[in-house]
N, C-alpha and C. Protein backbone atom coordinates (compact mmCIF):
# COMPACT_ATOMS: atom_id res chain seq x y z
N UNK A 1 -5.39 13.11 2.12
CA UNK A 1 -5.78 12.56 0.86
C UNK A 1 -7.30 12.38 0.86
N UNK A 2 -7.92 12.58 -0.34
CA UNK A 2 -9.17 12.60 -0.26
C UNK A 2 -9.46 11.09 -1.42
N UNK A 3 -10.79 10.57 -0.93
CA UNK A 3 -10.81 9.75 -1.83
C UNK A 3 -11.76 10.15 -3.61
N UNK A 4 -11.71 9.43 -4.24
CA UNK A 4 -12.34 9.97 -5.65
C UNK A 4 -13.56 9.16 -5.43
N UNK A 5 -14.60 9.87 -6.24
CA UNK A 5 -15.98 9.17 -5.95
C UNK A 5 -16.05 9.18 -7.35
N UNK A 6 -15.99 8.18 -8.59
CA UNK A 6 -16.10 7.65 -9.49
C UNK A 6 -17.94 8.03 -9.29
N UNK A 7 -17.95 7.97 -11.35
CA UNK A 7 -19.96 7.53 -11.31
C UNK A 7 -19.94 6.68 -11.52
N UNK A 8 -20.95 5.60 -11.15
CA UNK A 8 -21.67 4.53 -11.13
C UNK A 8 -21.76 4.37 -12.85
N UNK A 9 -22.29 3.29 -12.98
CA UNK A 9 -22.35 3.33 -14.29
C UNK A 9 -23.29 1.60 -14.19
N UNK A 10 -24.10 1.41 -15.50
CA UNK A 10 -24.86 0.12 -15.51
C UNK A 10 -23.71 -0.64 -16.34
N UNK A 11 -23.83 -1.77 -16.08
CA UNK A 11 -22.57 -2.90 -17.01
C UNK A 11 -23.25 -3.97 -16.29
N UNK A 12 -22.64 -5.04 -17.29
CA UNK A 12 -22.95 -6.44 -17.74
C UNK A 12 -21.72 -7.41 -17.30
N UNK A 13 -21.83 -7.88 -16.57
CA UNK A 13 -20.36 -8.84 -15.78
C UNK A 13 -20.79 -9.93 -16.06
N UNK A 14 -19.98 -10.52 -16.69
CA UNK A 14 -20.02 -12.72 -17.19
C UNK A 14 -19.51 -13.03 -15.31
N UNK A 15 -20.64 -13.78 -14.67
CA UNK A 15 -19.87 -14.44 -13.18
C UNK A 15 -20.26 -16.04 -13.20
N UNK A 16 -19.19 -16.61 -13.59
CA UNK A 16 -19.22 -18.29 -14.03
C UNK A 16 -20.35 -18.66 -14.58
N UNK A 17 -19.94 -18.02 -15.51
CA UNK A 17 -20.84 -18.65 -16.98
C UNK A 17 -22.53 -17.54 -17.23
N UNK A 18 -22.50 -17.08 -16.00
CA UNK A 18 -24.16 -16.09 -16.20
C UNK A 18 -23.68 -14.29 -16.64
N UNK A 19 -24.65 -14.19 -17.10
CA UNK A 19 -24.40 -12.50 -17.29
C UNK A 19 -25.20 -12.14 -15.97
N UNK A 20 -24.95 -10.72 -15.38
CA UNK A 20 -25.14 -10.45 -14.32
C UNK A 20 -24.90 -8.68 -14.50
N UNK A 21 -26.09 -8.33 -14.61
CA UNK A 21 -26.30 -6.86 -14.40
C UNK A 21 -26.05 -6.07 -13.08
N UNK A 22 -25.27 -5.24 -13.09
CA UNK A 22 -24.91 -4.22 -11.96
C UNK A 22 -24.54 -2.85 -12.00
N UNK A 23 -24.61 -2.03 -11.34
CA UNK A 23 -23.77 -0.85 -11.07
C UNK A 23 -22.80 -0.76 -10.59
N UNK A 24 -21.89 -0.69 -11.49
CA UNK A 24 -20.39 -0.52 -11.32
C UNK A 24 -19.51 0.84 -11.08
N UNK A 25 -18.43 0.31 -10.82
CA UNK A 25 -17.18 1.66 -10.72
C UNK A 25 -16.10 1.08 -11.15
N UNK A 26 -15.44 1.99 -12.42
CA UNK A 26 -14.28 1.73 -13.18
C UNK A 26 -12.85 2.23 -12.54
N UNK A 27 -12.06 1.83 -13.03
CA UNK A 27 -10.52 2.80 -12.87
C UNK A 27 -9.67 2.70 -13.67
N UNK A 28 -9.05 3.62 -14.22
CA UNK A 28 -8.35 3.85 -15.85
C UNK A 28 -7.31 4.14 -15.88
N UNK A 29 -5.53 3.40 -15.90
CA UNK A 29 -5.05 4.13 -15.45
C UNK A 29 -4.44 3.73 -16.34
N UNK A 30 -2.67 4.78 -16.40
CA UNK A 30 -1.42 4.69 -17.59
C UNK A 30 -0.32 4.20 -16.62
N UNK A 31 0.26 2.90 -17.38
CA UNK A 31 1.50 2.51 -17.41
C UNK A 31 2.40 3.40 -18.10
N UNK A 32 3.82 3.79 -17.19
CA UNK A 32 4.54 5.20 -18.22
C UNK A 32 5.95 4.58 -17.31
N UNK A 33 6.99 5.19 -18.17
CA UNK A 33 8.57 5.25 -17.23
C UNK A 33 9.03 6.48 -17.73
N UNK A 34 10.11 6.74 -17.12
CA UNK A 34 10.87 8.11 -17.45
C UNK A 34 12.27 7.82 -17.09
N UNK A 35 12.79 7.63 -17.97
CA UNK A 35 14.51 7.60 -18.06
C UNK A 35 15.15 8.77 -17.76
N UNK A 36 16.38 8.78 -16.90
CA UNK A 36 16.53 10.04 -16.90
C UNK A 36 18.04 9.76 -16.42
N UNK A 37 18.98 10.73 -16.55
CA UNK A 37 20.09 11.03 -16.06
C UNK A 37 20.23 12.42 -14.88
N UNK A 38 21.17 12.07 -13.57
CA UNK A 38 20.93 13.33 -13.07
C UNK A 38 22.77 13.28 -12.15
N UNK A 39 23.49 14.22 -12.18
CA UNK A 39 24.58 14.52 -11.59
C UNK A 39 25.37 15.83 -11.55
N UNK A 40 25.61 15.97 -10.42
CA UNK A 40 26.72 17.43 -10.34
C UNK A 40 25.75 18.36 -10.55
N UNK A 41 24.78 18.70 -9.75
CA UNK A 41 23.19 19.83 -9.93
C UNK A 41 22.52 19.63 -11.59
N UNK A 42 23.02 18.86 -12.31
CA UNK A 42 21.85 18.85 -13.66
C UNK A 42 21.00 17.68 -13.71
N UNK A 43 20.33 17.37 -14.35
CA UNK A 43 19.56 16.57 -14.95
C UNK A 43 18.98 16.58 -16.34
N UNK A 44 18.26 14.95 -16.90
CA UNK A 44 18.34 15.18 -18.32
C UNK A 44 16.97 13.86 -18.29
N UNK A 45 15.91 14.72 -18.60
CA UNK A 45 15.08 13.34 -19.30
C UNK A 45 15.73 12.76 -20.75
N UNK A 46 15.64 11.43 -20.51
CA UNK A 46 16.12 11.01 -21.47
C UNK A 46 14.68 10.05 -22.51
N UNK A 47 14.28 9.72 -21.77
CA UNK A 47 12.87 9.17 -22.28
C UNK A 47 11.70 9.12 -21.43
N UNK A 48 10.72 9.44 -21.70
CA UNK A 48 9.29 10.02 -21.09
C UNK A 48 7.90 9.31 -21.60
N UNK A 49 7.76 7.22 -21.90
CA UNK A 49 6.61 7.23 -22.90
C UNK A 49 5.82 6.42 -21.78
N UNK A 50 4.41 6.43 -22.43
CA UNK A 50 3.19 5.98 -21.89
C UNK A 50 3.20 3.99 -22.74
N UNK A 51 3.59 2.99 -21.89
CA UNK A 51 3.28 1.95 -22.27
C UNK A 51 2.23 1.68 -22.60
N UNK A 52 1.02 1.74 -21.79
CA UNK A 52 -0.24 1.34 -21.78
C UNK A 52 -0.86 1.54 -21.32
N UNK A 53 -2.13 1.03 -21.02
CA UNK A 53 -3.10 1.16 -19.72
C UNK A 53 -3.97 0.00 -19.37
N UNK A 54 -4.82 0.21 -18.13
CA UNK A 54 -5.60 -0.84 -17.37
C UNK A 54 -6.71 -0.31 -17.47
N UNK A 55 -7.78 -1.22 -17.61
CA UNK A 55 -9.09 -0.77 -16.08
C UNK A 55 -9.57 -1.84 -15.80
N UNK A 56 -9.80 -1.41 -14.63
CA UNK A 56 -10.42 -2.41 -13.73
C UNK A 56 -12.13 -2.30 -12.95
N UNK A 57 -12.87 -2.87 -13.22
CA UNK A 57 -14.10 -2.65 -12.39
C UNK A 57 -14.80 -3.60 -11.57
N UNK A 58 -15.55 -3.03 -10.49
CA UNK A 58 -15.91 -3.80 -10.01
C UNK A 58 -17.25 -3.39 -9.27
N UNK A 59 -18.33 -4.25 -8.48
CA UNK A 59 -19.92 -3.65 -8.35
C UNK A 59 -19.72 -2.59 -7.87
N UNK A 60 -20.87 -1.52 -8.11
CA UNK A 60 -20.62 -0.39 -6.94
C UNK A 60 -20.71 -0.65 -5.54
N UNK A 61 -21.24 -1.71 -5.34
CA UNK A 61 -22.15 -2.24 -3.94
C UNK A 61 -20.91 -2.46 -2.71
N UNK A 62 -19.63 -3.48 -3.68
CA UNK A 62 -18.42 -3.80 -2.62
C UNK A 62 -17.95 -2.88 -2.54
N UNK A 63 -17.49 -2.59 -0.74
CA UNK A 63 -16.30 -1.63 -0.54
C UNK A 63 -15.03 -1.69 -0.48
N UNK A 64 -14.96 -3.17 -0.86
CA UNK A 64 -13.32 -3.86 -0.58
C UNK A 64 -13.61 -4.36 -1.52
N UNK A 65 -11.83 -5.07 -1.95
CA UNK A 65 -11.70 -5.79 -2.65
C UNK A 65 -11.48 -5.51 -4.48
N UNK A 66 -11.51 -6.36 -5.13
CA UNK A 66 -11.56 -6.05 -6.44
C UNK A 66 -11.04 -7.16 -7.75
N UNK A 67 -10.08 -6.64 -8.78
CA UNK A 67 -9.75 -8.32 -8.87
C UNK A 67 -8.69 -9.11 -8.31
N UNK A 68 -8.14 -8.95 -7.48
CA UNK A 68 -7.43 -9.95 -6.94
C UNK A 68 -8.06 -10.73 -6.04
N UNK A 69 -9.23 -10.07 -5.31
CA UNK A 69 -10.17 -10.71 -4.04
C UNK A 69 -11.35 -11.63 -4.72
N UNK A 70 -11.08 -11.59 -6.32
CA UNK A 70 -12.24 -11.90 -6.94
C UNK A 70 -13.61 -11.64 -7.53
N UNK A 71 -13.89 -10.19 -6.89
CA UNK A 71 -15.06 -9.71 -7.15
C UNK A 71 -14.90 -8.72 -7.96
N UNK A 72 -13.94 -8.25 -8.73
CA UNK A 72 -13.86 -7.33 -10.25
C UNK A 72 -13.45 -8.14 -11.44
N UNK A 73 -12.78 -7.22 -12.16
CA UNK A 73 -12.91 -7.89 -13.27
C UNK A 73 -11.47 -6.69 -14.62
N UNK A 74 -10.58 -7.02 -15.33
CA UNK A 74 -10.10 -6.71 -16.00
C UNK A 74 -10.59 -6.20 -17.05
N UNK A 75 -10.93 -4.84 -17.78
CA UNK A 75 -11.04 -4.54 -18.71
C UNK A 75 -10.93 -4.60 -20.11
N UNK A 76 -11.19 -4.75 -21.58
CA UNK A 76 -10.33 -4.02 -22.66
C UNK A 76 -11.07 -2.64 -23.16
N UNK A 77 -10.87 -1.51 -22.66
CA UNK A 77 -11.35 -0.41 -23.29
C UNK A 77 -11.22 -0.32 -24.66
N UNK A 78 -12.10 0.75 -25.38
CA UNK A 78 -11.69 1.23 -26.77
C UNK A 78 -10.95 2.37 -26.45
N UNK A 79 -9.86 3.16 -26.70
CA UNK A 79 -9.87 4.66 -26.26
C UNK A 79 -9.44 5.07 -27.61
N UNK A 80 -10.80 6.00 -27.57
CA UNK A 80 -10.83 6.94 -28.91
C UNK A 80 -10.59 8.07 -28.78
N UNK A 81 -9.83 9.34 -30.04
CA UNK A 81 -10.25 10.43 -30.05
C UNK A 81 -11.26 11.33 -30.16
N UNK A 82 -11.69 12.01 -29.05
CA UNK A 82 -12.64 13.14 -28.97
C UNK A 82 -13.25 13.42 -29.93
N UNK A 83 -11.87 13.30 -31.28
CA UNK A 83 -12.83 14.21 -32.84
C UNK A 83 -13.40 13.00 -33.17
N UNK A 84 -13.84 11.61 -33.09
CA UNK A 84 -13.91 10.77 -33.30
C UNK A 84 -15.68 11.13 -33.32
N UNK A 85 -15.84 11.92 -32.25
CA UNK A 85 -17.52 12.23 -31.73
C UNK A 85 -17.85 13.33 -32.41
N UNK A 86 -17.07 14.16 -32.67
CA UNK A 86 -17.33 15.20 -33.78
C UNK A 86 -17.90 15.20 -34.73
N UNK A 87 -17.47 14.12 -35.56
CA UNK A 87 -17.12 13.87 -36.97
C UNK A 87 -18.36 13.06 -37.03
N UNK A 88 -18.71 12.69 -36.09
CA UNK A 88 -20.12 11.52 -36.48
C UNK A 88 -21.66 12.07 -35.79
């Protein structure tokens, strides 16, 4: 397994009560299930949807840790469509 090297990125973290400029690294991911039936050699998706999603970030600087250790932070993304950049 190889690891992913995310880009850095500049962001603004609230850390008890101060804003606090850093270079960060995000992670974006989808909550999904897949229902399915399977017996006697067949199978059958029965439902296939995407609940939601996360991200999570935290400084670029730590190599551990994140938000459960305290030093990241929970997201709310916007996620827009592509034509969204088109069009403007």
């Amino acid at each position: 397994m190889e690891r992913i090297m995310p880009p850095e990125i500049s962001s603004l973290f609230l850390v008890n009560g101060v804003v606090t400029p850093m270079m960060s690294l995000s992670e974006f991911g989808y909550y999904s299930f897949v229902l399915s039936s399977a017996g006697q050699g067949t199978s059958q998706v029965i439902s296939n949807d995407v609940l939601g999603s996360l991200m999570r970030s935290k400084g670029s600087h730590l190599g551990e840790g994140g938000v459960s250790a305290g030093s990241g932070v929970i997201d709310s993304p916007l996620v827009i469509e592509s034509e969204f950049f088109k069009n403007n």
